[in-house]
PDB file of N, CA and C in Angstrom:
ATOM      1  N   UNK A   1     -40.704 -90.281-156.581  1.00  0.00           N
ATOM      2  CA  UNK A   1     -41.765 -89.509-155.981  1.00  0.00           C
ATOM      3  C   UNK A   1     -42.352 -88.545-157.014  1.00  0.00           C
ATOM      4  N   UNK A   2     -43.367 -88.210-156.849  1.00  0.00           N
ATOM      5  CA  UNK A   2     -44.182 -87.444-157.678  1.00  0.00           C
ATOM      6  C   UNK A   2     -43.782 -86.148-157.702  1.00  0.00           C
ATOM      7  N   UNK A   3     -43.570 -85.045-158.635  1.00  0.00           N
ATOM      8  CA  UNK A   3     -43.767 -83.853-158.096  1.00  0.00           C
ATOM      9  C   UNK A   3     -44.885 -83.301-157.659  1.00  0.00           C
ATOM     10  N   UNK A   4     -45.018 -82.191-157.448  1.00  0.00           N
ATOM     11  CA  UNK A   4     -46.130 -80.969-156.949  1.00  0.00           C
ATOM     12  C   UNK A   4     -47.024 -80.768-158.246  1.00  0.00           C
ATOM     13  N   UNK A   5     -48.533 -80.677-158.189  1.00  0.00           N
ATOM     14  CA  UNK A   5     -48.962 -80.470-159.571  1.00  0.00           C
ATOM     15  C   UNK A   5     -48.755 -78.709-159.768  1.00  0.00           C
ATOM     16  N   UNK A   6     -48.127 -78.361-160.610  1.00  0.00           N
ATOM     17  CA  UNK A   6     -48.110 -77.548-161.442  1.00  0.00           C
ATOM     18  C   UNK A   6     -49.057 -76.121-161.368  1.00  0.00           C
ATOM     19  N   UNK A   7     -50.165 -76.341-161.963  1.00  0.00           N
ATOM     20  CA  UNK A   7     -51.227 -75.241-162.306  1.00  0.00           C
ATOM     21  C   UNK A   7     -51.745 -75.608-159.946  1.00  0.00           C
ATOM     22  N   UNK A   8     -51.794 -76.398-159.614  1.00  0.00           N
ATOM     23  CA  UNK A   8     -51.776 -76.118-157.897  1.00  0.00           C
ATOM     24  C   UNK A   8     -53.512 -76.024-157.481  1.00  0.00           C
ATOM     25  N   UNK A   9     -53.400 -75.744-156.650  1.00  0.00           N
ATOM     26  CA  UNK A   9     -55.076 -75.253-156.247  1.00  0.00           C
ATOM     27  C   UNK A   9     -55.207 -74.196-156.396  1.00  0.00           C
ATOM     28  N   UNK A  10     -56.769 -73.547-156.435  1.00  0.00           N
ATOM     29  CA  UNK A  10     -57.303 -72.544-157.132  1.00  0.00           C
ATOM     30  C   UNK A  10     -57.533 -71.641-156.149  1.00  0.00           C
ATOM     31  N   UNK A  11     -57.217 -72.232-154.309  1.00  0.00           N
ATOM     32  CA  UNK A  11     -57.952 -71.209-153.165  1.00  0.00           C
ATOM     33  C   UNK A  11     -56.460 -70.349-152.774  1.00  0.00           C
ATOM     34  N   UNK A  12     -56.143 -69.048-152.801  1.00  0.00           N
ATOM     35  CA  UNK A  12     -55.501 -68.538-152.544  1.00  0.00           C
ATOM     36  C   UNK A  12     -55.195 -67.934-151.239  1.00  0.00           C
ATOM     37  N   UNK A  13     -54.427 -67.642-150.319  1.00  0.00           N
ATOM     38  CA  UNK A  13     -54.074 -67.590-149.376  1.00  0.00           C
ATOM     39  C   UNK A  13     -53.196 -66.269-148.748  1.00  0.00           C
ATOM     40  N   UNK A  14     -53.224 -65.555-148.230  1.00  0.00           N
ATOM     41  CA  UNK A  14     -52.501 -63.825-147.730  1.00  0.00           C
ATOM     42  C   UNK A  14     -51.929 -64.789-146.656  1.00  0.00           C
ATOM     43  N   UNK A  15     -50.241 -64.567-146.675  1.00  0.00           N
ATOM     44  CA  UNK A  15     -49.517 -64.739-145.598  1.00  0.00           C
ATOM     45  C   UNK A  15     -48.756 -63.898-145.172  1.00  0.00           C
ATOM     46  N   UNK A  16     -48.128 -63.521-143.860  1.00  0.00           N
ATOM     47  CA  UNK A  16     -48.351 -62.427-142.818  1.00  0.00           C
ATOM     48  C   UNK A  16     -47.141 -62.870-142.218  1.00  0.00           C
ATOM     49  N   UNK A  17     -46.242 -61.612-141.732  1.00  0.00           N
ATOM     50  CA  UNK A  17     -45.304 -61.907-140.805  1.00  0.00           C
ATOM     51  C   UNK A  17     -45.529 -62.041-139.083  1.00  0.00           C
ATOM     52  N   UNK A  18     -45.472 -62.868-138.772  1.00  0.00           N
ATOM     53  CA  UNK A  18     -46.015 -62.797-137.150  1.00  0.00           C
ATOM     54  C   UNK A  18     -45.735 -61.800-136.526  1.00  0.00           C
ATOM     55  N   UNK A  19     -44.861 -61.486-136.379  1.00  0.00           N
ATOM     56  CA  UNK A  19     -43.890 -60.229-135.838  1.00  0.00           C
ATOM     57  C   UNK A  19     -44.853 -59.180-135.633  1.00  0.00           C
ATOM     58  N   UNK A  20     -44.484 -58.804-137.030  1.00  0.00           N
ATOM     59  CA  UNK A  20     -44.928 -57.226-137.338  1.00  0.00           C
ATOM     60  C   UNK A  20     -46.392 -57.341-138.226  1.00  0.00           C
ATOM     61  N   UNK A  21     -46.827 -58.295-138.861  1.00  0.00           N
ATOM     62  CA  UNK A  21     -48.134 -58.459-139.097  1.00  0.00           C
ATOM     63  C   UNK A  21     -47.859 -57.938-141.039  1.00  0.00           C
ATOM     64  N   UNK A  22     -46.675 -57.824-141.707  1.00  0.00           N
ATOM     65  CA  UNK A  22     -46.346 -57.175-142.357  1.00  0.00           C
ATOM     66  C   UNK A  22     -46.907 -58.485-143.916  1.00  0.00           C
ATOM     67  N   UNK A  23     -47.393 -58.150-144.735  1.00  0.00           N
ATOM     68  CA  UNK A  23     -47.540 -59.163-146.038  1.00  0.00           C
ATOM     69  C   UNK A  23     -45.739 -59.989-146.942  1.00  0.00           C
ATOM     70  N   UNK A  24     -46.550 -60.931-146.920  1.00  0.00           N
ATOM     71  CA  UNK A  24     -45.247 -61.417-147.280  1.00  0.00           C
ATOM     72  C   UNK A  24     -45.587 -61.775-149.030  1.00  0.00           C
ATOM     73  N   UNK A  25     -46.479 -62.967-148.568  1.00  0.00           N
ATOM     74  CA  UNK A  25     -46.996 -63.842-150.107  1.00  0.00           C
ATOM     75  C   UNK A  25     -48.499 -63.406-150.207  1.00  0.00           C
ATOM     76  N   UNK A  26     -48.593 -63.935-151.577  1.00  0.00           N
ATOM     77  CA  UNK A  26     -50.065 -64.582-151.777  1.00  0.00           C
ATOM     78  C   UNK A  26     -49.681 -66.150-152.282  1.00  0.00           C
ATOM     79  N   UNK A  27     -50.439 -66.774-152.161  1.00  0.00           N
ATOM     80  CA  UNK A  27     -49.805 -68.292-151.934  1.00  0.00           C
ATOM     81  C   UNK A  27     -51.070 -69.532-152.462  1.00  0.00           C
ATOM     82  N   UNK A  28     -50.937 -69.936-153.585  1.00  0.00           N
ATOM     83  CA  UNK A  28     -52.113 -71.019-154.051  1.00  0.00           C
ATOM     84  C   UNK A  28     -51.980 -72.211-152.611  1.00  0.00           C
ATOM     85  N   UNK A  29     -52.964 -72.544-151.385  1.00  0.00           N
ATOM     86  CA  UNK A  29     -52.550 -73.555-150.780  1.00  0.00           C
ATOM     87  C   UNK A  29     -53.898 -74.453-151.003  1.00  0.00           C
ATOM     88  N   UNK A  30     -53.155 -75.893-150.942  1.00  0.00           N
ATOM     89  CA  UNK A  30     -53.841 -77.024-151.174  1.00  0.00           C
ATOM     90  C   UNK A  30     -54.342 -77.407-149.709  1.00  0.00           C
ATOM     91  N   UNK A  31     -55.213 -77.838-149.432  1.00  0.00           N
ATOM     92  CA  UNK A  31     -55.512 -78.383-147.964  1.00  0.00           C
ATOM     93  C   UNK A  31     -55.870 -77.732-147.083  1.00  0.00           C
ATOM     94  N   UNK A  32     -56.204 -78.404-145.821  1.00  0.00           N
ATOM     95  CA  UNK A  32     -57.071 -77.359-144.464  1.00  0.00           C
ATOM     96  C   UNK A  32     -56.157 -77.270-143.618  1.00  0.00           C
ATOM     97  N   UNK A  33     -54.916 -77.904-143.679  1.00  0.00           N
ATOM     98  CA  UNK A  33     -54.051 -78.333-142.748  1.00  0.00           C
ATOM     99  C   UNK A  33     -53.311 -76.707-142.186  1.00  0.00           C
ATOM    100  N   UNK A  34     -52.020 -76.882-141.474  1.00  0.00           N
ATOM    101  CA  UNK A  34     -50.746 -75.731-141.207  1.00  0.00           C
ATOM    102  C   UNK A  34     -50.363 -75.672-142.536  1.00  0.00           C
ATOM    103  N   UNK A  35     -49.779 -74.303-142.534  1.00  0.00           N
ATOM    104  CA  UNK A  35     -48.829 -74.070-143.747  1.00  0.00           C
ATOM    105  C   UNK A  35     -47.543 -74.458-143.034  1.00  0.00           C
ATOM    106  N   UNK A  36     -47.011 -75.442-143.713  1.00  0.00           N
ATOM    107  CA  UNK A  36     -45.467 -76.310-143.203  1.00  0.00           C
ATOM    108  C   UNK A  36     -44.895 -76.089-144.462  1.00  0.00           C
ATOM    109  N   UNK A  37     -44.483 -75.749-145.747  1.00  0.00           N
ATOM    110  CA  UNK A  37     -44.274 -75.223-146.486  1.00  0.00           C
ATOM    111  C   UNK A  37     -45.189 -75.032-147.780  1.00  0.00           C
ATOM    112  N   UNK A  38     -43.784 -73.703-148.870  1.00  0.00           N
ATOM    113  CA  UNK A  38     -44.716 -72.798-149.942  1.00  0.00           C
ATOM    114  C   UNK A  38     -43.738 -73.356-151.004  1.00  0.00           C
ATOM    115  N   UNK A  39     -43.988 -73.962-152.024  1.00  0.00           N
ATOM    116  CA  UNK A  39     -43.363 -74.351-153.688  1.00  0.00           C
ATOM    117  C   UNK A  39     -43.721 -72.756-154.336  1.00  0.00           C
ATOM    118  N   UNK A  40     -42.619 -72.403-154.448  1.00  0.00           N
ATOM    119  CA  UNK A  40     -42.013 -71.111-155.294  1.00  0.00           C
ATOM    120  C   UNK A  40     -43.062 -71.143-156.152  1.00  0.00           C
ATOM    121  N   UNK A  41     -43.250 -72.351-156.891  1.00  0.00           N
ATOM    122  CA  UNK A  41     -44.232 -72.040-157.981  1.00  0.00           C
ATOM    123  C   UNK A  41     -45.520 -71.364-158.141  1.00  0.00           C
ATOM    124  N   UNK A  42     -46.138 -72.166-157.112  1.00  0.00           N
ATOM    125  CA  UNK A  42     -47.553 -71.679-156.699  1.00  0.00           C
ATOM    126  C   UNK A  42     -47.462 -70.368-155.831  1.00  0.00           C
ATOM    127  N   UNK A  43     -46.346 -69.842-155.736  1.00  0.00           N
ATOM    128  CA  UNK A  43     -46.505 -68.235-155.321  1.00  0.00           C
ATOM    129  C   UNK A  43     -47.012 -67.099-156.028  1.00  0.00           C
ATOM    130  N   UNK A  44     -48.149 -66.360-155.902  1.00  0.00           N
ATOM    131  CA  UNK A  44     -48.819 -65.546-156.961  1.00  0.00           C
ATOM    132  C   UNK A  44     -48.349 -64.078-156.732  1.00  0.00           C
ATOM    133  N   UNK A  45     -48.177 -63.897-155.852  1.00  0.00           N
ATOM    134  CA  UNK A  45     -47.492 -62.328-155.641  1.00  0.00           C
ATOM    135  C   UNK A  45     -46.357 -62.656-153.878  1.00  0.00           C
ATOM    136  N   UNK A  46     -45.293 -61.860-154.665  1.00  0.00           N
ATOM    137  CA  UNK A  46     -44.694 -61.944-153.675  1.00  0.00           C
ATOM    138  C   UNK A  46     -44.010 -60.529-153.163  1.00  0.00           C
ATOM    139  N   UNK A  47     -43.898 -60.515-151.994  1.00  0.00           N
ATOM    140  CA  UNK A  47     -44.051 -58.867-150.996  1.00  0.00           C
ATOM    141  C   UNK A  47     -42.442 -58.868-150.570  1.00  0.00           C
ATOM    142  N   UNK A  48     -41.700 -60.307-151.033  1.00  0.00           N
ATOM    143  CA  UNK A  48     -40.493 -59.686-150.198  1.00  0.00           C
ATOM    144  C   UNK A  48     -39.254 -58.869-151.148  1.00  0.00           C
ATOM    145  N   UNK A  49     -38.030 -58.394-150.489  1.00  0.00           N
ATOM    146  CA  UNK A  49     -37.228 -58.149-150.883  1.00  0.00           C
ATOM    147  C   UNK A  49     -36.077 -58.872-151.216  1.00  0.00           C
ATOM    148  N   UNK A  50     -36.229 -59.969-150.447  1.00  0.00           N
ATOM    149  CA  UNK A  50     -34.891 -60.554-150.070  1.00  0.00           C
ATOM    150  C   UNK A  50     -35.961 -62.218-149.956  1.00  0.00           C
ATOM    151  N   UNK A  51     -35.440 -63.011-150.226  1.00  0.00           N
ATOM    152  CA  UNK A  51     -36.025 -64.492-149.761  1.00  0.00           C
ATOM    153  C   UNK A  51     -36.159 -64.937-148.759  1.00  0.00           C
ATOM    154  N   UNK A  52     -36.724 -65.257-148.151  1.00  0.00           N
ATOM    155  CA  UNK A  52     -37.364 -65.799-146.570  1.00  0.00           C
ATOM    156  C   UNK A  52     -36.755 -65.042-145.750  1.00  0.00           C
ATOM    157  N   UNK A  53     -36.801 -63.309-146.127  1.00  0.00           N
ATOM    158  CA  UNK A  53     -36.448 -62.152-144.763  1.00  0.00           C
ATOM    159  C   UNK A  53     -37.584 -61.412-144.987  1.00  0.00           C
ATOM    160  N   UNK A  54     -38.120 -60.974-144.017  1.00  0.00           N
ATOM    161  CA  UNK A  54     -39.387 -60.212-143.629  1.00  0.00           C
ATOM    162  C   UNK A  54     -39.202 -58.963-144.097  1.00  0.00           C
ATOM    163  N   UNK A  55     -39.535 -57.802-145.308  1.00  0.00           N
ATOM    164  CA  UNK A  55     -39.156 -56.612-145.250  1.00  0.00           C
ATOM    165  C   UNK A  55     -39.491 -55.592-144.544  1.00  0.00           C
ATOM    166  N   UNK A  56     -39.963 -56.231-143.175  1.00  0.00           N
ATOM    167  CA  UNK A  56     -41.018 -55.005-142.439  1.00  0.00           C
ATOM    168  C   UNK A  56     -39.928 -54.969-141.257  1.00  0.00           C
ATOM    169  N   UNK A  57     -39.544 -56.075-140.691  1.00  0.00           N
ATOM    170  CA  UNK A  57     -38.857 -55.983-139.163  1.00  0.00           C
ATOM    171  C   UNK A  57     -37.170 -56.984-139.372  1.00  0.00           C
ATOM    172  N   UNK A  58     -37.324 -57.290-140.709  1.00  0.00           N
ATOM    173  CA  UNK A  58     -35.562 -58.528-141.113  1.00  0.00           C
ATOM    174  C   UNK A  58     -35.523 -59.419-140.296  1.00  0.00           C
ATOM    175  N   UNK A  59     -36.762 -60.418-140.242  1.00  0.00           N
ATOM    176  CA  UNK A  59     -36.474 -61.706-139.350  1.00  0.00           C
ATOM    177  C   UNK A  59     -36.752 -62.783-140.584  1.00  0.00           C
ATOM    178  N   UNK A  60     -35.576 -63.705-140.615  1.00  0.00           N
ATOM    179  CA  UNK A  60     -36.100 -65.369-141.416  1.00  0.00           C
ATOM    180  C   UNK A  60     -37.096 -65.441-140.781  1.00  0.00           C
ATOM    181  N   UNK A  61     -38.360 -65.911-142.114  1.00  0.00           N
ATOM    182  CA  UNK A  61     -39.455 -66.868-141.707  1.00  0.00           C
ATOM    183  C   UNK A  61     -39.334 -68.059-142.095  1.00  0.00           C
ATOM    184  N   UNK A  62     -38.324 -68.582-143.129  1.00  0.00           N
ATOM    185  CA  UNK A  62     -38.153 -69.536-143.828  1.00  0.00           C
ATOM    186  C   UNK A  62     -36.775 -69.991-144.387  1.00  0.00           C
ATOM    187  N   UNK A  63     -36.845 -71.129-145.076  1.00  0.00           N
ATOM    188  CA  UNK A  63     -35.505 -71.599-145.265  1.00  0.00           C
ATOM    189  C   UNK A  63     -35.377 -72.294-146.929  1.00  0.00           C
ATOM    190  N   UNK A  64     -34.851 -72.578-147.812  1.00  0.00           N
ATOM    191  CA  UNK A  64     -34.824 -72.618-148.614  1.00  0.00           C
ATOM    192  C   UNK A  64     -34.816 -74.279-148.470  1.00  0.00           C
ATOM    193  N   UNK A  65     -35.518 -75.258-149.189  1.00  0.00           N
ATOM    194  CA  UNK A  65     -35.503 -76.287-149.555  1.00  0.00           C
ATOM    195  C   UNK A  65     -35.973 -77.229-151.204  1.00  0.00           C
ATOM    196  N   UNK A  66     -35.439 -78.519-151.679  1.00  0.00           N
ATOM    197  CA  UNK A  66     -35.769 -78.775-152.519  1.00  0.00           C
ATOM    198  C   UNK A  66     -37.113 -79.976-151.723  1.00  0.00           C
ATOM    199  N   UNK A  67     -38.090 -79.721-152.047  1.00  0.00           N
ATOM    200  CA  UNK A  67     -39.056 -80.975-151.672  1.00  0.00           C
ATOM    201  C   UNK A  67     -39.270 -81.711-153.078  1.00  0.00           C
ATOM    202  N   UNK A  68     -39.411 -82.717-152.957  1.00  0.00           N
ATOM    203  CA  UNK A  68     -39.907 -84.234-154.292  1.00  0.00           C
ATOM    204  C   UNK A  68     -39.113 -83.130-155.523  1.00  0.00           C
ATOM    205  N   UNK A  69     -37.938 -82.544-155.279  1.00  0.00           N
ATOM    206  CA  UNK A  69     -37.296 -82.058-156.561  1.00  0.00           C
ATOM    207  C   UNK A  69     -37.574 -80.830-157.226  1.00  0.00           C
ATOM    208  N   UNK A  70     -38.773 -80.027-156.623  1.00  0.00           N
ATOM    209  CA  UNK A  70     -39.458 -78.692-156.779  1.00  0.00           C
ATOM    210  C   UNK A  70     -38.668 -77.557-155.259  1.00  0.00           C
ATOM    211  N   UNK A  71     -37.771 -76.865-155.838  1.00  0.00           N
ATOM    212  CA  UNK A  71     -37.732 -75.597-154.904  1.00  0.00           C
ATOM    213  C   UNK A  71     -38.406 -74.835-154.146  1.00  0.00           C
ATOM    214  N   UNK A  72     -38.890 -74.741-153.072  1.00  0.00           N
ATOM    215  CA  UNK A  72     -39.441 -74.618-152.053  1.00  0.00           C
ATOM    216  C   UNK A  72     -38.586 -73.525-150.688  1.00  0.00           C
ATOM    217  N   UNK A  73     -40.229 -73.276-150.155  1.00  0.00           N
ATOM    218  CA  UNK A  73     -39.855 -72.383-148.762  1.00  0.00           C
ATOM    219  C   UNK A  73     -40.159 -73.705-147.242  1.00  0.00           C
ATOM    220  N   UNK A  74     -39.519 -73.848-146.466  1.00  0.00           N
ATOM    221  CA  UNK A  74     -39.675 -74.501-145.492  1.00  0.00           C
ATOM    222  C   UNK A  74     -39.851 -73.608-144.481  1.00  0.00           C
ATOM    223  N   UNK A  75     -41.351 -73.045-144.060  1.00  0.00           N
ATOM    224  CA  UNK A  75     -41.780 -72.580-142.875  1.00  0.00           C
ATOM    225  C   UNK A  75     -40.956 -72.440-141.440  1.00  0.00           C
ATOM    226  N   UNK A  76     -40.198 -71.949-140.897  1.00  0.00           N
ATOM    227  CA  UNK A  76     -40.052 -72.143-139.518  1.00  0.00           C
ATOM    228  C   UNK A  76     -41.388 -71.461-138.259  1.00  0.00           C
ATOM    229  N   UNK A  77     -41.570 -72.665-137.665  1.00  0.00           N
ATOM    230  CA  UNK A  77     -43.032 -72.635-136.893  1.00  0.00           C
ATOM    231  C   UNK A  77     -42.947 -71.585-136.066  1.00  0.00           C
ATOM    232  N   UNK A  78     -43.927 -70.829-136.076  1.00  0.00           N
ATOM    233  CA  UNK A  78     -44.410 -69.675-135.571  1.00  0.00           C
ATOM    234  C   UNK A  78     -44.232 -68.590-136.283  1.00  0.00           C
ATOM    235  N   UNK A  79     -43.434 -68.371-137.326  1.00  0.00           N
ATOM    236  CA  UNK A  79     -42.666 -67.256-137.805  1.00  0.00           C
ATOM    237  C   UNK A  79     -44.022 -66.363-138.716  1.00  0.00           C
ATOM    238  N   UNK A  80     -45.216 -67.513-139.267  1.00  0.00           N
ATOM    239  CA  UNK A  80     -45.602 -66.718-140.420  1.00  0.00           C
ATOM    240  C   UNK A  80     -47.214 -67.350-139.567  1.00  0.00           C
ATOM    241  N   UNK A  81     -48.588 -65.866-140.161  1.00  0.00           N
ATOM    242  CA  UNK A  81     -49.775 -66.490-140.238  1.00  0.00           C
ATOM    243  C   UNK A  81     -50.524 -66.532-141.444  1.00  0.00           C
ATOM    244  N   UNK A  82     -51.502 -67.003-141.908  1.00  0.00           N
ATOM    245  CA  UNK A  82     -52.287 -66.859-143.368  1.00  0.00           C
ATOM    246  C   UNK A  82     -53.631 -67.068-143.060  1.00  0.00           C
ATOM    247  N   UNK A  83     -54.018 -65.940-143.746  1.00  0.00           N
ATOM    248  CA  UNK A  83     -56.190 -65.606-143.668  1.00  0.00           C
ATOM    249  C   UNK A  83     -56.215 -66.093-145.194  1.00  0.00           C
TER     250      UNK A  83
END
């Protein structure tokens, strides 16, 4: 399988804790689709303290996964929004 390209897409993305509405990422995302997961790589600023724990209210939004061999966040649905 292919990996993830690298340098990623150029449209950047603010993602949000559902909860508390609190910033988590900024996030290069490819596509119009759901965010179903984030490749570490293409993360441009990141707001947390701790890895997939919210620093505003301490709820997992996410789970740690390897996708096509690139380290990755695996979304759990509902947890996160992005403008």
């Amino acid at each position: 399988m292919a990996k993830p390209n690298k340098k990623g897409p150029t449209r950047t993305v603010d993602i949000f804790c559902s909860a508390c509405k609190a910033p988590l990422f900024k996030y290069r995302k490819g596509g119009k689709g759901a965010l179903i997961k984030c490749f570490i790589e293409r993360i441009t600023e990141d707001f947390t303290n701790e890895a997939c724990i919210c620093p505003n209210c301490n709820r997992p939004f996410a789970r740690h996964a390897l996708i096509k061999g690139t380290p990755a966040y695996k979304m759990i649905g509902g947890k996160v929004i992005f403008k």
